[in-house]
C-alpha atoms as a PDB file:
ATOM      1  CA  UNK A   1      82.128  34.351 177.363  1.00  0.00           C
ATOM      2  CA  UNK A   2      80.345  36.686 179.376  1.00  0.00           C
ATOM      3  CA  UNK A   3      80.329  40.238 178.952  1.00  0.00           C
ATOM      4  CA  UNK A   4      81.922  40.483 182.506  1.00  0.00           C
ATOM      5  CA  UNK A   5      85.099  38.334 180.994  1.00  0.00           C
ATOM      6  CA  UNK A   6      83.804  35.315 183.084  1.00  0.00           C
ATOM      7  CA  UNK A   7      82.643  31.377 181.610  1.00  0.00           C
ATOM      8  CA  UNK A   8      84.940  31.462 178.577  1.00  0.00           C
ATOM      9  CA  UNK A   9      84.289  28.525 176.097  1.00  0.00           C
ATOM     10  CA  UNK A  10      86.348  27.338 173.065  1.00  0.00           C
ATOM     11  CA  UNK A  11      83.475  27.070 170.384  1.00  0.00           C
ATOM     12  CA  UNK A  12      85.977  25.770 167.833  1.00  0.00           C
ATOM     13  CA  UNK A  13      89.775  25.507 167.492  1.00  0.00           C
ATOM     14  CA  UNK A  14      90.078  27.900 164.266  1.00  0.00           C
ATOM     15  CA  UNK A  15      92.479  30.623 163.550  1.00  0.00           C
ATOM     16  CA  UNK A  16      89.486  33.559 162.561  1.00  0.00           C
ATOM     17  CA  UNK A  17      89.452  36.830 161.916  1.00  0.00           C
ATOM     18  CA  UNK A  18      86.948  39.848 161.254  1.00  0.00           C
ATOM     19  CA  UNK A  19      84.421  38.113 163.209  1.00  0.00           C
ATOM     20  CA  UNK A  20      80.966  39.610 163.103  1.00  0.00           C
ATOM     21  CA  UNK A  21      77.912  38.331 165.177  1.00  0.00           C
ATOM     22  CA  UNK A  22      74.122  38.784 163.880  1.00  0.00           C
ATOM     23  CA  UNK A  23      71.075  36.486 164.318  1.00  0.00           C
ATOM     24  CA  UNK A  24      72.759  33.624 166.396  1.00  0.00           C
ATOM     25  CA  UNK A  25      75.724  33.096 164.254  1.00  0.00           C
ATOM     26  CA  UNK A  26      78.946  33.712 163.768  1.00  0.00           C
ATOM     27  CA  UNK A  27      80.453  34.880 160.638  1.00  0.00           C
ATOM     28  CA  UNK A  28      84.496  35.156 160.173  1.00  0.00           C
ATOM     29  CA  UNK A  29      87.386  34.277 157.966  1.00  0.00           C
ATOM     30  CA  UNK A  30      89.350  31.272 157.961  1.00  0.00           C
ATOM     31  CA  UNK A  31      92.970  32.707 158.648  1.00  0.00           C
ATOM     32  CA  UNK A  32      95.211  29.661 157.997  1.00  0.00           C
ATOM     33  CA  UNK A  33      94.517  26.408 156.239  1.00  0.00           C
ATOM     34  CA  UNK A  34      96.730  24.724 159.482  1.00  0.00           C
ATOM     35  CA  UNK A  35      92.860  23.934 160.634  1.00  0.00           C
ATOM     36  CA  UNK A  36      91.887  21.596 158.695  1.00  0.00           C
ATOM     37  CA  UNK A  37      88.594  23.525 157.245  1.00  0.00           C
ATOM     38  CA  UNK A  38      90.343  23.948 153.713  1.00  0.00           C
ATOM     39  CA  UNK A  39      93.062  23.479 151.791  1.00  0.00           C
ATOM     40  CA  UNK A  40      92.977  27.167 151.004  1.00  0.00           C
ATOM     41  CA  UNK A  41      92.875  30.325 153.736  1.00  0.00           C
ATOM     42  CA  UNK A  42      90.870  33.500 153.639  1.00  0.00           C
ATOM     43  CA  UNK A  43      86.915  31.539 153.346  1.00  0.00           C
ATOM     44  CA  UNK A  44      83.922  32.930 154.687  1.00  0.00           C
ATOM     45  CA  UNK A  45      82.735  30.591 157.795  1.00  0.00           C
ATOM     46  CA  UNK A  46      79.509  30.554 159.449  1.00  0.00           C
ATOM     47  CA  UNK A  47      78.509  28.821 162.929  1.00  0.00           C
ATOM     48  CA  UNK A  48      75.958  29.431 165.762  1.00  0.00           C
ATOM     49  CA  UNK A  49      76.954  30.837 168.872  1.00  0.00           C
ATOM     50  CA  UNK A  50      77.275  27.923 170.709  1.00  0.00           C
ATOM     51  CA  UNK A  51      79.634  26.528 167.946  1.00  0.00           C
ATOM     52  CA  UNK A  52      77.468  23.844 166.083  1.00  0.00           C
ATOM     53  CA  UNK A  53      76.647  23.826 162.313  1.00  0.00           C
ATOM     54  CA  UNK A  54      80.168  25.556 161.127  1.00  0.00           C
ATOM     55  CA  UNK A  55      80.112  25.924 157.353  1.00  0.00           C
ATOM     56  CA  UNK A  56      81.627  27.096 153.926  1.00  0.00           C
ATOM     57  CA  UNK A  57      79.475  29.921 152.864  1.00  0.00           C
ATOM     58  CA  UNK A  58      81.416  30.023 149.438  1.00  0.00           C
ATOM     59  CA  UNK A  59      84.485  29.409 147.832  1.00  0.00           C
ATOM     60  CA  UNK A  60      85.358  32.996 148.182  1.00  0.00           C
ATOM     61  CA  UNK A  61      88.831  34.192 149.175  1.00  0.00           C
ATOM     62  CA  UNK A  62      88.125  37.380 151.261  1.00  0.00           C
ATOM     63  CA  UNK A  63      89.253  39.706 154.207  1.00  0.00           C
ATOM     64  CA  UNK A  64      87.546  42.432 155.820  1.00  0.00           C
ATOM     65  CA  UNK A  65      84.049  40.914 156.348  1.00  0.00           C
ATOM     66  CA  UNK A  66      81.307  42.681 157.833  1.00  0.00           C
ATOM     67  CA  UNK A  67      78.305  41.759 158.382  1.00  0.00           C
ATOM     68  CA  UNK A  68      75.038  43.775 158.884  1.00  0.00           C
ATOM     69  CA  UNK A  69      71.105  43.154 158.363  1.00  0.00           C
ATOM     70  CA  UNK A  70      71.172  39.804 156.361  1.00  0.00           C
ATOM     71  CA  UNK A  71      74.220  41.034 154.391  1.00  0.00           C
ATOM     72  CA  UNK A  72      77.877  40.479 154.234  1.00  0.00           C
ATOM     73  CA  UNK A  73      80.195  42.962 153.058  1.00  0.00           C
ATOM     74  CA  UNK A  74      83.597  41.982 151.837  1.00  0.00           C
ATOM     75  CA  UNK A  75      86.412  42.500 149.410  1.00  0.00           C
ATOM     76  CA  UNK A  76      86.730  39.330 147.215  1.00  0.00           C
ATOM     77  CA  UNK A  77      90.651  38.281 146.424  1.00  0.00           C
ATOM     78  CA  UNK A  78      89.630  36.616 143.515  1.00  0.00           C
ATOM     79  CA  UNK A  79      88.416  39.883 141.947  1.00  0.00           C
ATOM     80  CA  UNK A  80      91.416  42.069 142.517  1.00  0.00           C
ATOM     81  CA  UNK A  81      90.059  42.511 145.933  1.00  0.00           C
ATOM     82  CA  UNK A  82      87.068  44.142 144.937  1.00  0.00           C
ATOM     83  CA  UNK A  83      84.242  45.343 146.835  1.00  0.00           C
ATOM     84  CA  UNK A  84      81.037  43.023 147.108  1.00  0.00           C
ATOM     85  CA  UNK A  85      78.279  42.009 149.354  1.00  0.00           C
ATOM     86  CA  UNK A  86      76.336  38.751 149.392  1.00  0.00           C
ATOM     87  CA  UNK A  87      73.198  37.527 151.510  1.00  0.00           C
ATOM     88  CA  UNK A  88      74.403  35.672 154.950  1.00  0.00           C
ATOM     89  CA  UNK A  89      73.202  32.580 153.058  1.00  0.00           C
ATOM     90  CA  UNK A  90      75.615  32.737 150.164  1.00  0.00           C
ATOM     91  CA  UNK A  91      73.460  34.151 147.722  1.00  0.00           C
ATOM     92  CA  UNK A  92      72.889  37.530 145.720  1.00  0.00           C
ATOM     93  CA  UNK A  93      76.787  37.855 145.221  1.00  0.00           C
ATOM     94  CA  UNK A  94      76.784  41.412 144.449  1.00  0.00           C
ATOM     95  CA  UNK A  95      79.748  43.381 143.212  1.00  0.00           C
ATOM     96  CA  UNK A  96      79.504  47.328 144.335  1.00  0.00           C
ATOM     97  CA  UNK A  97      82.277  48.593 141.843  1.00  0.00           C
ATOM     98  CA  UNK A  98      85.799  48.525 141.658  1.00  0.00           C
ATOM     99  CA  UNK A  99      86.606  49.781 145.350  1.00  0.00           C
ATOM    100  CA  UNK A 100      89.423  48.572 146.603  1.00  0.00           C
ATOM    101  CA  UNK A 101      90.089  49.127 150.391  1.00  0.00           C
ATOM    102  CA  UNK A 102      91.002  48.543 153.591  1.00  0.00           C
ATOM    103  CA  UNK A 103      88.781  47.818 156.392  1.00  0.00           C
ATOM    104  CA  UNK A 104      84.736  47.638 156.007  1.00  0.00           C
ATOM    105  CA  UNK A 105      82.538  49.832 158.360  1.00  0.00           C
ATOM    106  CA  UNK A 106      78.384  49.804 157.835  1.00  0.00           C
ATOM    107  CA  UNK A 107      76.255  52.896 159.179  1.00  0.00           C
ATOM    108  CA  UNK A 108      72.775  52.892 158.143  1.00  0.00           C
ATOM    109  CA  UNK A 109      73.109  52.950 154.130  1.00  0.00           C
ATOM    110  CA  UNK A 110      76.625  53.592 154.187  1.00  0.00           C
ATOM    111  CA  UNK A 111      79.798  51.512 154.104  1.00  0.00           C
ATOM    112  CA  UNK A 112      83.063  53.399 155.122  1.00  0.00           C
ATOM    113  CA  UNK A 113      86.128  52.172 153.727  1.00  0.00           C
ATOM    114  CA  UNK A 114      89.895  53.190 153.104  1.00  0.00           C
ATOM    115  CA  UNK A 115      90.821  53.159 149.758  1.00  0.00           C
ATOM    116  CA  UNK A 116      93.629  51.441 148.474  1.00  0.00           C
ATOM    117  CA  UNK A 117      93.732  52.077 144.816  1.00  0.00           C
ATOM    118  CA  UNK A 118      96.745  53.869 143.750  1.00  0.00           C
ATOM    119  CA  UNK A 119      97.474  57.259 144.893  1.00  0.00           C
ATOM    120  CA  UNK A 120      94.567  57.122 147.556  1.00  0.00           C
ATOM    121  CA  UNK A 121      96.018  54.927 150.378  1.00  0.00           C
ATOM    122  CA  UNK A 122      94.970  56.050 153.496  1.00  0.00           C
ATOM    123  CA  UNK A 123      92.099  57.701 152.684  1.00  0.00           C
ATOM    124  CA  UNK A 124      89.081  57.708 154.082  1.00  0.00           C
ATOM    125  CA  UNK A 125      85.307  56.667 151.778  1.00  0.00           C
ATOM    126  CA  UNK A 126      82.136  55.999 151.763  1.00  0.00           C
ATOM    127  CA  UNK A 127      79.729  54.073 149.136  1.00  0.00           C
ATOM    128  CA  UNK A 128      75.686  53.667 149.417  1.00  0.00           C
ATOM    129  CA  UNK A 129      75.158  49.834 150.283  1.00  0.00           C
ATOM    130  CA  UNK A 130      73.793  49.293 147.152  1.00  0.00           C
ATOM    131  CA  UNK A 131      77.028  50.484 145.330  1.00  0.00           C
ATOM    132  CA  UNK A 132      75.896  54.293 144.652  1.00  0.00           C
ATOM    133  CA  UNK A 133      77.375  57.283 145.333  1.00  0.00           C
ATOM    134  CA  UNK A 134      80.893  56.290 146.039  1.00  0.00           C
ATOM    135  CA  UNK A 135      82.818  59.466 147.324  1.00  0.00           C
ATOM    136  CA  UNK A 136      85.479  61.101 149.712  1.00  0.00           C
ATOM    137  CA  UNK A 137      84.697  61.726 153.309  1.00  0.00           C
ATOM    138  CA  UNK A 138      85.813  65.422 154.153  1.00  0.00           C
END
């Protein structure tokens, strides 16, 4: 679609979520297994723009992807819905520490997040990209 709304095109008949857009592709998480990608929901998909060479990235279970400068941040289910990142190519699975959040936000070295753990819900943190310096936004 066009920014002004206009020439909409169905690039693939998937339920997705946290969809993220860098370099010509499309990044985003299989919502329901009713689409024939998986047997399982919650994957990490890639495609191009224009809808061709849609793809696994892993067998990761995850939810709030995003997806900045060759990276993908995410919270992997299979880890207690930890916090991790991982190239945009599947590689360099990195685990940033036991965060566990809602919702993934990346500004410049920083990844904003709302922690989850007990007796923190709802409030608001940031961690260095590389998994330093994990602390409470004022």
């Amino acid at each position: 679609m066009r920014t002004d709304g206009k020439n909409k095109t169905l690039l693939c008949n998937i339920d997705a979520r946290n969809i993220n857009i860098e370099d010509n592709w499309i990044y985003f998480i299989d919502r329901e297994s009713t689409n024939n990608l998986s047997k399982e929901h919650d994957k990490i998909y890639k495609m191009r723009t224009n809808g061709t060479s849609l793809n696994n990235i892993n067998g990761d279970k995850a939810f709030y992807i995003n997806v900045s400068d060759g990276w993908k941040y995410f919270y992997d289910e299979s880890d207690k819905a930890k916090l991790y990142k991982m190239k945009t190519n599947g590689s360099q699975k990195t685990k940033l520490g036991d965060v566990i959040g809602t919702a993934i936000n990346i500004l410049g070295n920083w990844i904003y997040y709302y922690d989850d753990s007990a007796g923190k819900v709802g409030k608001l943190y940031k961690i260095r990209i590389d998994g330093t310096q994990n602390q409470l936004v004022e």
